[in-house]
PDB file of N, CA and C in Angstrom:
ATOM      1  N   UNK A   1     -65.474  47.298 119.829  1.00  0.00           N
ATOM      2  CA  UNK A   1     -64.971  46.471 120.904  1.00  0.00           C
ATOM      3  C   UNK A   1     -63.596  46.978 121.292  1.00  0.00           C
ATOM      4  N   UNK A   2     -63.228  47.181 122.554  1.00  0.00           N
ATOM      5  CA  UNK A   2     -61.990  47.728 123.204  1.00  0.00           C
ATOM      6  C   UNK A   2     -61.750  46.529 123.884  1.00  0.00           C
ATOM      7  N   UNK A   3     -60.124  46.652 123.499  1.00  0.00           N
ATOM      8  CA  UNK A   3     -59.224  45.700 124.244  1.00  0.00           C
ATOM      9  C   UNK A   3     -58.166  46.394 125.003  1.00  0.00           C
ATOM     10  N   UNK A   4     -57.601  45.819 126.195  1.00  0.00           N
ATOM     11  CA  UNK A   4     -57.088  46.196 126.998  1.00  0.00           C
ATOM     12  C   UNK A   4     -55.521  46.328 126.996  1.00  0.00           C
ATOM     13  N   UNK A   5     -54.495  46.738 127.026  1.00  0.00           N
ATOM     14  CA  UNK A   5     -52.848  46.754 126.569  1.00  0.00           C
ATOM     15  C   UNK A   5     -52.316  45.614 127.447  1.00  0.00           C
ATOM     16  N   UNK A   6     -52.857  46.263 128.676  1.00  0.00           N
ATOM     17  CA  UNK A   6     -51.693  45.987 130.247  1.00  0.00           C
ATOM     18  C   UNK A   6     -53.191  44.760 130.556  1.00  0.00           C
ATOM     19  N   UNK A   7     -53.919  44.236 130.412  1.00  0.00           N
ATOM     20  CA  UNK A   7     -55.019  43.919 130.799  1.00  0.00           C
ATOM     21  C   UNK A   7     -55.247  43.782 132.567  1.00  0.00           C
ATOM     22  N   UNK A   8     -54.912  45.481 133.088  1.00  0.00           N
ATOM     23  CA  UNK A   8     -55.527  45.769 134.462  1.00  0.00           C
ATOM     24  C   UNK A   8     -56.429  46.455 134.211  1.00  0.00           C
ATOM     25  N   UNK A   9     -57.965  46.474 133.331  1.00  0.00           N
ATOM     26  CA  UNK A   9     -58.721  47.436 133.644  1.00  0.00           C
ATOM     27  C   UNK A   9     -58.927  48.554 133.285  1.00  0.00           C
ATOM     28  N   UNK A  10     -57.714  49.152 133.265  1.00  0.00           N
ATOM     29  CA  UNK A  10     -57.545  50.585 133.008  1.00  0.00           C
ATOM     30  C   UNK A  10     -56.170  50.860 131.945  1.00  0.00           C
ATOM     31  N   UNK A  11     -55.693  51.904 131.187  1.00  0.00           N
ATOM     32  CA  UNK A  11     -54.768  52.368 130.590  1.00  0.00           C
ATOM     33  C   UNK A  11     -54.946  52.615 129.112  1.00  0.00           C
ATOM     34  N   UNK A  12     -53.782  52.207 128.773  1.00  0.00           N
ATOM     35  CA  UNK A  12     -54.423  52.552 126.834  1.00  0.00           C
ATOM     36  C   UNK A  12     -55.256  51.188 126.185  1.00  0.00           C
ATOM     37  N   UNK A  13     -56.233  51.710 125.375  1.00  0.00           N
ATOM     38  CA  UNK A  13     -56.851  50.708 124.959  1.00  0.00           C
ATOM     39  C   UNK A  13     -56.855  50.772 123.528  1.00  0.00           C
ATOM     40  N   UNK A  14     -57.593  49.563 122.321  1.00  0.00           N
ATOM     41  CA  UNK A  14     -57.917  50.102 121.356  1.00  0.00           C
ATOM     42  C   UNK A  14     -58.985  49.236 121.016  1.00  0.00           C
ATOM     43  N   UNK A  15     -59.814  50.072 120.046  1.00  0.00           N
ATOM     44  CA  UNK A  15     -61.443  49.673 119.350  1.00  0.00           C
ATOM     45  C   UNK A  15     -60.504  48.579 118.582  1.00  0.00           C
ATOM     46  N   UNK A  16     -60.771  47.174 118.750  1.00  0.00           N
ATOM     47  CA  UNK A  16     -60.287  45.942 117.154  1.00  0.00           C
ATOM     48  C   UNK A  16     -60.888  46.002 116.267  1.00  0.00           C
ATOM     49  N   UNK A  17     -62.332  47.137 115.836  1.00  0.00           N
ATOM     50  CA  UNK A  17     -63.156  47.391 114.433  1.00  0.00           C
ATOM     51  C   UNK A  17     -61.891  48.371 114.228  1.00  0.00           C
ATOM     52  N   UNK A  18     -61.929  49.465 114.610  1.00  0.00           N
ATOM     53  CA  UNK A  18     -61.439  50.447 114.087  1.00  0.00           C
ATOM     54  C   UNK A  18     -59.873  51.083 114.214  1.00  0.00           C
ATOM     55  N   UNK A  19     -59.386  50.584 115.303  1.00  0.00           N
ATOM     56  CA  UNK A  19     -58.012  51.105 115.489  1.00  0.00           C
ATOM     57  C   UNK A  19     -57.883  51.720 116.316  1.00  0.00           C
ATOM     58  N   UNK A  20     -59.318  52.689 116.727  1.00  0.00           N
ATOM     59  CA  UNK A  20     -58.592  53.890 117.490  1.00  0.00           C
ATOM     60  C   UNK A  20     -58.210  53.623 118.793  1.00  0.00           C
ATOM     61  N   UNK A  21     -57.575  54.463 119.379  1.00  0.00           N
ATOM     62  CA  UNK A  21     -56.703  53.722 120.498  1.00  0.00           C
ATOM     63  C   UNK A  21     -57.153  55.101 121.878  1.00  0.00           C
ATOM     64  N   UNK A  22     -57.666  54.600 122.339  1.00  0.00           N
ATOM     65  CA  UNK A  22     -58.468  55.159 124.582  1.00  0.00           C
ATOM     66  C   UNK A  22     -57.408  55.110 125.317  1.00  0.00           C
ATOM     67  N   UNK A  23     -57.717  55.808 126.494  1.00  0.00           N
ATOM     68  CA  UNK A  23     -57.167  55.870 127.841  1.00  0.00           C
ATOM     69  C   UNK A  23     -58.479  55.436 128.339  1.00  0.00           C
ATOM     70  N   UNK A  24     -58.491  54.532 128.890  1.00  0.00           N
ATOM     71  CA  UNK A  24     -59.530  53.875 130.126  1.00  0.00           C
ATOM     72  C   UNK A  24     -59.535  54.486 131.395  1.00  0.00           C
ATOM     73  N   UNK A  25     -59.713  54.842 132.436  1.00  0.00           N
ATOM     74  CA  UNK A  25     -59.328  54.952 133.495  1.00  0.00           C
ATOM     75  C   UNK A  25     -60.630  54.502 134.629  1.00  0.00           C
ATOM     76  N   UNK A  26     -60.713  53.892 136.091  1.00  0.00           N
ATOM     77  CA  UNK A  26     -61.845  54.927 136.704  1.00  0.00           C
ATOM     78  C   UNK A  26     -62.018  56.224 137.594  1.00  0.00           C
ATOM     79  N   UNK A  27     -63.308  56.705 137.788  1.00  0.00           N
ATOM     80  CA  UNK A  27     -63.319  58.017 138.057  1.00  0.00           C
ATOM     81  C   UNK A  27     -62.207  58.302 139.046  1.00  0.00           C
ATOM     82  N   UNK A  28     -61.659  60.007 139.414  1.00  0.00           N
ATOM     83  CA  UNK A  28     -61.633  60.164 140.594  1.00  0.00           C
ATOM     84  C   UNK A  28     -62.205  61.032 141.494  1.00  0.00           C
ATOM     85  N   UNK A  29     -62.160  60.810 142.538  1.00  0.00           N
ATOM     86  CA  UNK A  29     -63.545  61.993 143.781  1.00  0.00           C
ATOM     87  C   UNK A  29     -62.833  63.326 143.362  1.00  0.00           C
ATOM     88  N   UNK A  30     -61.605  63.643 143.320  1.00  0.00           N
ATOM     89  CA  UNK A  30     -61.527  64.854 143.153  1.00  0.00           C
ATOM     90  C   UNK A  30     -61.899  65.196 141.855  1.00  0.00           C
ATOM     91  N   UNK A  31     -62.194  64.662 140.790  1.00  0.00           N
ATOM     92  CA  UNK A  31     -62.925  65.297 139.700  1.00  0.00           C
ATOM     93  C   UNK A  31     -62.167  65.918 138.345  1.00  0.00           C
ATOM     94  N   UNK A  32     -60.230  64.814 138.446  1.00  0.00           N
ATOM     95  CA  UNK A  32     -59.366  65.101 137.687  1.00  0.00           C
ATOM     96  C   UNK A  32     -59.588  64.195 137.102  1.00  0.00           C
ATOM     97  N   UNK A  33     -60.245  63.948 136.107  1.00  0.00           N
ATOM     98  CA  UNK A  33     -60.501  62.691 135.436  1.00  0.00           C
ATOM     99  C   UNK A  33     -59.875  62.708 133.809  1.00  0.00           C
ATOM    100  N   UNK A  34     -58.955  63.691 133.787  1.00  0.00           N
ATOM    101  CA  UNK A  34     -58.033  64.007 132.284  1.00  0.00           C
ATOM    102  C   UNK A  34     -56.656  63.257 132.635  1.00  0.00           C
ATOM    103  N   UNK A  35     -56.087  62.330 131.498  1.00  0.00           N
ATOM    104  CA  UNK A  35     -54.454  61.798 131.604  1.00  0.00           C
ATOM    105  C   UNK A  35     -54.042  63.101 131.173  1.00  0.00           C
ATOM    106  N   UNK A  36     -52.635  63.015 132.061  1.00  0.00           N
ATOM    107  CA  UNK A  36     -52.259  64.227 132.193  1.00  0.00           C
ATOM    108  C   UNK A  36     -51.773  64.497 130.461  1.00  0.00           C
ATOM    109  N   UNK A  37     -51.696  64.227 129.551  1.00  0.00           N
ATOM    110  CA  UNK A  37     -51.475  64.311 128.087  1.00  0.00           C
ATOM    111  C   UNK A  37     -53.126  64.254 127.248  1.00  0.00           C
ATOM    112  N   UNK A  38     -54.071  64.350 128.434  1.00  0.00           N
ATOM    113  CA  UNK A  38     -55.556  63.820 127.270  1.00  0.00           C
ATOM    114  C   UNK A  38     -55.733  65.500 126.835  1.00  0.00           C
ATOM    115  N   UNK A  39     -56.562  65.329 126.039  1.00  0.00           N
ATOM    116  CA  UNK A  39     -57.375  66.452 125.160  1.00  0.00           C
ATOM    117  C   UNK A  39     -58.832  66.165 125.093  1.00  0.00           C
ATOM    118  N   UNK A  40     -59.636  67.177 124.590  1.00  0.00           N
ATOM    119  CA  UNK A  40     -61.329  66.633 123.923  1.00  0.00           C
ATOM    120  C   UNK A  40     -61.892  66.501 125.562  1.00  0.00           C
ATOM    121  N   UNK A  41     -63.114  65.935 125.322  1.00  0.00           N
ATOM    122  CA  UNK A  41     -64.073  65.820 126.203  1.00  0.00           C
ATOM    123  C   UNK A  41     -63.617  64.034 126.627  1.00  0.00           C
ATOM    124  N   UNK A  42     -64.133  64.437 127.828  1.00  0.00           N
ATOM    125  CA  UNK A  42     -64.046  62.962 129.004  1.00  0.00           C
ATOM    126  C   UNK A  42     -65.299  62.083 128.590  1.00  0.00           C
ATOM    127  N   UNK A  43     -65.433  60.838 128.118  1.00  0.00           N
ATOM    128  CA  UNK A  43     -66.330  60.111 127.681  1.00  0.00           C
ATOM    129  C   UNK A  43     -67.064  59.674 129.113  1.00  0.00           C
ATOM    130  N   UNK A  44     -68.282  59.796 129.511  1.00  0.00           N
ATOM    131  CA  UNK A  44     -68.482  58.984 130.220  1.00  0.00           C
ATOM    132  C   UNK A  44     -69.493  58.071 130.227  1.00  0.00           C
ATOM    133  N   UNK A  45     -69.767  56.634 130.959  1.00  0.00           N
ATOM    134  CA  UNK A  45     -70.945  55.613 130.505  1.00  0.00           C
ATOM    135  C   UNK A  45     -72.311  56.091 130.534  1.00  0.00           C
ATOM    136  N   UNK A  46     -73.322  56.248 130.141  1.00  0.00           N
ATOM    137  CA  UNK A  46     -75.014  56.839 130.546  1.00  0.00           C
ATOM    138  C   UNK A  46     -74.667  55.706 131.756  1.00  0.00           C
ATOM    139  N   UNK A  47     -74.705  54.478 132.184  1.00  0.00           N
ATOM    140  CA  UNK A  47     -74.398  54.168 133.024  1.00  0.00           C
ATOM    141  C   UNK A  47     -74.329  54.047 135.043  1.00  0.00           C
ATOM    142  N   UNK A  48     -73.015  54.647 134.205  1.00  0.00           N
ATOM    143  CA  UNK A  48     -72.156  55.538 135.316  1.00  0.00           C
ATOM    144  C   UNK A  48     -72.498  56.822 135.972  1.00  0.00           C
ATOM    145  N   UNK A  49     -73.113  57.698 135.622  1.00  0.00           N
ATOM    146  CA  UNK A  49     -73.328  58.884 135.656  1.00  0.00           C
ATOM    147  C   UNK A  49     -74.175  59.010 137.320  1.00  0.00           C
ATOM    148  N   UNK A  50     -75.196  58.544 137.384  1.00  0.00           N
ATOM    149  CA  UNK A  50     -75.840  58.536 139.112  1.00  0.00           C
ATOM    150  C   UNK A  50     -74.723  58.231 139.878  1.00  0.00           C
ATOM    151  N   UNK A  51     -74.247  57.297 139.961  1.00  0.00           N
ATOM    152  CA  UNK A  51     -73.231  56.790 141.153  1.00  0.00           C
ATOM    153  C   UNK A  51     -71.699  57.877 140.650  1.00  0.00           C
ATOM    154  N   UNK A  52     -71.491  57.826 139.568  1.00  0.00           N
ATOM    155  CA  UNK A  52     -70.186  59.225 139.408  1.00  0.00           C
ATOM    156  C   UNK A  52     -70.630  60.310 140.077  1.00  0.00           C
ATOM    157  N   UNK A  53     -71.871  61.019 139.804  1.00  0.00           N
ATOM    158  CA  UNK A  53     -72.222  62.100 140.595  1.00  0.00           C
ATOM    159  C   UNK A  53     -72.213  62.113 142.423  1.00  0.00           C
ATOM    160  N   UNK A  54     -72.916  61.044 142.554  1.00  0.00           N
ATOM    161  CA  UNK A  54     -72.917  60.737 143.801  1.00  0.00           C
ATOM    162  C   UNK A  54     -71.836  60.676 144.568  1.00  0.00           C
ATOM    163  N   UNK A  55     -71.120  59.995 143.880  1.00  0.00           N
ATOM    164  CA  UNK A  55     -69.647  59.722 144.518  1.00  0.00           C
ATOM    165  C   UNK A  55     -68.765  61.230 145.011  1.00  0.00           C
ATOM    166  N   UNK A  56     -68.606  62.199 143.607  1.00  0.00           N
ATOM    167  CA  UNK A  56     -68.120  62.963 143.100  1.00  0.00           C
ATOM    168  C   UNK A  56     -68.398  64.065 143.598  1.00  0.00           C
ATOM    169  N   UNK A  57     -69.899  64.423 144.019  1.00  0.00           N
ATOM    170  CA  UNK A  57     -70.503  65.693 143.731  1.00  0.00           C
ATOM    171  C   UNK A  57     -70.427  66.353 142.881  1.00  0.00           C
ATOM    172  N   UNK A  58     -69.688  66.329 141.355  1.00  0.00           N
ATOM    173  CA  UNK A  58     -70.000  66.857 140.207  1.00  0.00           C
ATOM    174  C   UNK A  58     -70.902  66.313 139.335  1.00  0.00           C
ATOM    175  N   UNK A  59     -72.063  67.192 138.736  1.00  0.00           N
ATOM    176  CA  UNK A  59     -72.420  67.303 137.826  1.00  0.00           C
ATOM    177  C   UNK A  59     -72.293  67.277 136.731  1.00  0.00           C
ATOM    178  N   UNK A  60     -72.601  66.571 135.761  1.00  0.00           N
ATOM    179  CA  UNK A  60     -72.336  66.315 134.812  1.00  0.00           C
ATOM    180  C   UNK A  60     -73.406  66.486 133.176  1.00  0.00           C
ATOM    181  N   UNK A  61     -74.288  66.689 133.579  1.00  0.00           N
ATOM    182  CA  UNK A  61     -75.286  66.649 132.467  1.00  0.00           C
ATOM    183  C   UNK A  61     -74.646  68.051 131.655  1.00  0.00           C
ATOM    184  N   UNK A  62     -74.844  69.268 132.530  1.00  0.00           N
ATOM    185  CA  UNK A  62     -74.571  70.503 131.741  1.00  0.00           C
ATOM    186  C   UNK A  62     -73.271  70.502 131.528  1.00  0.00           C
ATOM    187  N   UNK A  63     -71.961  69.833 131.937  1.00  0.00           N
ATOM    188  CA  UNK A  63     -71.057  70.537 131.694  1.00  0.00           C
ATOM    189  C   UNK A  63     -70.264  69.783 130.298  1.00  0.00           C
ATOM    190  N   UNK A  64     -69.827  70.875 129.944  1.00  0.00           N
ATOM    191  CA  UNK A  64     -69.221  70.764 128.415  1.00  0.00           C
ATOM    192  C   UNK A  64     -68.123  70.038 128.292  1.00  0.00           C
ATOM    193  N   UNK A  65     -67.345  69.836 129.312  1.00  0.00           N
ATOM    194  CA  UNK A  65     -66.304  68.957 128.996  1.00  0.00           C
ATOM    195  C   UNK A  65     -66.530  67.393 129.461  1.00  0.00           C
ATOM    196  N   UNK A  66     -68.037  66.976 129.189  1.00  0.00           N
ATOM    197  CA  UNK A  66     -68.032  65.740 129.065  1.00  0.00           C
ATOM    198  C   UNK A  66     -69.062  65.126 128.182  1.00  0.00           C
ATOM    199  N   UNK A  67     -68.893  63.982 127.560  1.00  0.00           N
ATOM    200  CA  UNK A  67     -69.602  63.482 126.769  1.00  0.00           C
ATOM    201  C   UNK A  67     -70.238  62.022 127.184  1.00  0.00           C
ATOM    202  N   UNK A  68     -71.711  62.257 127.406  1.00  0.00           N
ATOM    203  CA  UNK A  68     -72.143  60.898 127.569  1.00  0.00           C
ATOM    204  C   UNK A  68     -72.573  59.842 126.708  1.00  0.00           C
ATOM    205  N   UNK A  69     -71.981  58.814 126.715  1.00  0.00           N
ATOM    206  CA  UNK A  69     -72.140  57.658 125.765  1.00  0.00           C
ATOM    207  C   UNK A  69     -72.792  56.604 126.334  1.00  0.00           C
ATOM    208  N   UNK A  70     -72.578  55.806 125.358  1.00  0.00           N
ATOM    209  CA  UNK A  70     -74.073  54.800 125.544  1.00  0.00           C
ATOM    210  C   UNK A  70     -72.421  53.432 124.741  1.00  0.00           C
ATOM    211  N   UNK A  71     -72.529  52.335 125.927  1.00  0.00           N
ATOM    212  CA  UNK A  71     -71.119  51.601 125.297  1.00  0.00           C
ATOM    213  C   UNK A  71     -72.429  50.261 125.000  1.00  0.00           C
ATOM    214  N   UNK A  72     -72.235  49.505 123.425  1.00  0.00           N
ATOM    215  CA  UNK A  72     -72.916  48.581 122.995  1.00  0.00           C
ATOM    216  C   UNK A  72     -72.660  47.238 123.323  1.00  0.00           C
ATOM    217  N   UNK A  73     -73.857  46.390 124.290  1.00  0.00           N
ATOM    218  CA  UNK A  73     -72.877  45.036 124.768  1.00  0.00           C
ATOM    219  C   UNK A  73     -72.539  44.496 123.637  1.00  0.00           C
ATOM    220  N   UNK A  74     -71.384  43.268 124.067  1.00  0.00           N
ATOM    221  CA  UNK A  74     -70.743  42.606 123.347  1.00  0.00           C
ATOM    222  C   UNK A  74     -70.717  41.149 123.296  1.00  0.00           C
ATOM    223  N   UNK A  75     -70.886  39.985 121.877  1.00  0.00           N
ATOM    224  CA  UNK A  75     -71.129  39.056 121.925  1.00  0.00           C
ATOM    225  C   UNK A  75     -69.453  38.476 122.519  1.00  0.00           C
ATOM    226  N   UNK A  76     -69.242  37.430 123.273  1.00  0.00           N
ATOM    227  CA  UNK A  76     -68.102  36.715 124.148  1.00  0.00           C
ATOM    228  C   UNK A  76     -67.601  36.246 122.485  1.00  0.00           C
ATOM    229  N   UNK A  77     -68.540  35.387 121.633  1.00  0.00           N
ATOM    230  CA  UNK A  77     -68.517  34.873 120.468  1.00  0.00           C
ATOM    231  C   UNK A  77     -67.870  35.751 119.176  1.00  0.00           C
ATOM    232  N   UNK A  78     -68.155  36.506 119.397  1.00  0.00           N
ATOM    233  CA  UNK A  78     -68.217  37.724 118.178  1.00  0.00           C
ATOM    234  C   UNK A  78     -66.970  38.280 118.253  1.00  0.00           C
ATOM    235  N   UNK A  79     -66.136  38.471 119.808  1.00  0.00           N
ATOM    236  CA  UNK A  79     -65.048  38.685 120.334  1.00  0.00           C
ATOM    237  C   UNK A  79     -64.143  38.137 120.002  1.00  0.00           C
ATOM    238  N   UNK A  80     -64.193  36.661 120.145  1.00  0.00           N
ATOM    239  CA  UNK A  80     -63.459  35.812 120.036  1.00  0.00           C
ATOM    240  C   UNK A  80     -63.287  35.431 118.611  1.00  0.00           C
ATOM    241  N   UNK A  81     -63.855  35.213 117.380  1.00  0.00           N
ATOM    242  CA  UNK A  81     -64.408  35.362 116.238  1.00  0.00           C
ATOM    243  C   UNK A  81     -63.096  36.516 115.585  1.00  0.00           C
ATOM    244  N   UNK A  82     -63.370  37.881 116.059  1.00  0.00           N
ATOM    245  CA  UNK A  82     -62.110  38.755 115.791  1.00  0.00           C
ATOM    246  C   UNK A  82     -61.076  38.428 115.925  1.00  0.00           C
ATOM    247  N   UNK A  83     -60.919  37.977 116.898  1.00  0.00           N
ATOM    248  CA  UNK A  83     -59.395  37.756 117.481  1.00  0.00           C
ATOM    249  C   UNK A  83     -58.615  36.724 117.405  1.00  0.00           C
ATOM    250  N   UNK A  84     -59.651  35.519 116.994  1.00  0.00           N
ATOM    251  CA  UNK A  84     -59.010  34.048 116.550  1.00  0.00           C
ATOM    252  C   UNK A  84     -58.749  34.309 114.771  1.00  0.00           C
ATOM    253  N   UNK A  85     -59.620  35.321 114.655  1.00  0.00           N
ATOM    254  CA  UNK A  85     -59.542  34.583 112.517  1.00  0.00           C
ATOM    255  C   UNK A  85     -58.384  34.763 112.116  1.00  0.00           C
ATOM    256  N   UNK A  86     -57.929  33.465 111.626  1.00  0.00           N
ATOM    257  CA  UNK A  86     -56.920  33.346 110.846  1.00  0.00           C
ATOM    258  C   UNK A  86     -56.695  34.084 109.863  1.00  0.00           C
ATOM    259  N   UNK A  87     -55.826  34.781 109.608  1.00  0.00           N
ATOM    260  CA  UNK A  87     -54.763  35.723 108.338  1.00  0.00           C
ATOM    261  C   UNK A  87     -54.019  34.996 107.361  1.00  0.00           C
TER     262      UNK A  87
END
């Protein structure tokens, strides 16, 4: 589960299982879709991918600097559950 910093949507995020901490962003048409400090491959939603292409005109299946993921829904309950339990 990713939570949001700035909660607009987009920016740094982090997993509350695990710690690790994202750049969110959405796409752009020109096809710069790296923070200017990112590294690794660009995650993108299975999703997303028809309408990114579409939008975009890039392709995405073959190319290596992206990785398609599959994001797991989330219980509202299960959320809240994390984030309320008392310490």
């Amino acid at each position: 589960m990713i939570t949001h910093f700035n909660g607009n949507g987009h920016g740094g995020c982090h997993d509350i299982e695990t710690g690790d901490i994202y750049w969110i962003t959405g796409f752009k048409k020109d096809g710069n879709n790296r923070h200017k400090l990112g590294r690794g491959k660009i995650q993108i939603q299975d999703r997303a991918i028809e309408e990114y292409e579409s939008i975009t005109g890039i392709k995405i299946h073959n190319d290596k600097n992206f990785e398609i993921v599959t994001v797991k829904p989330t219980s509202k309950e299960w959320f809240n559950g994390i984030l309320n339990k008392k310490i």
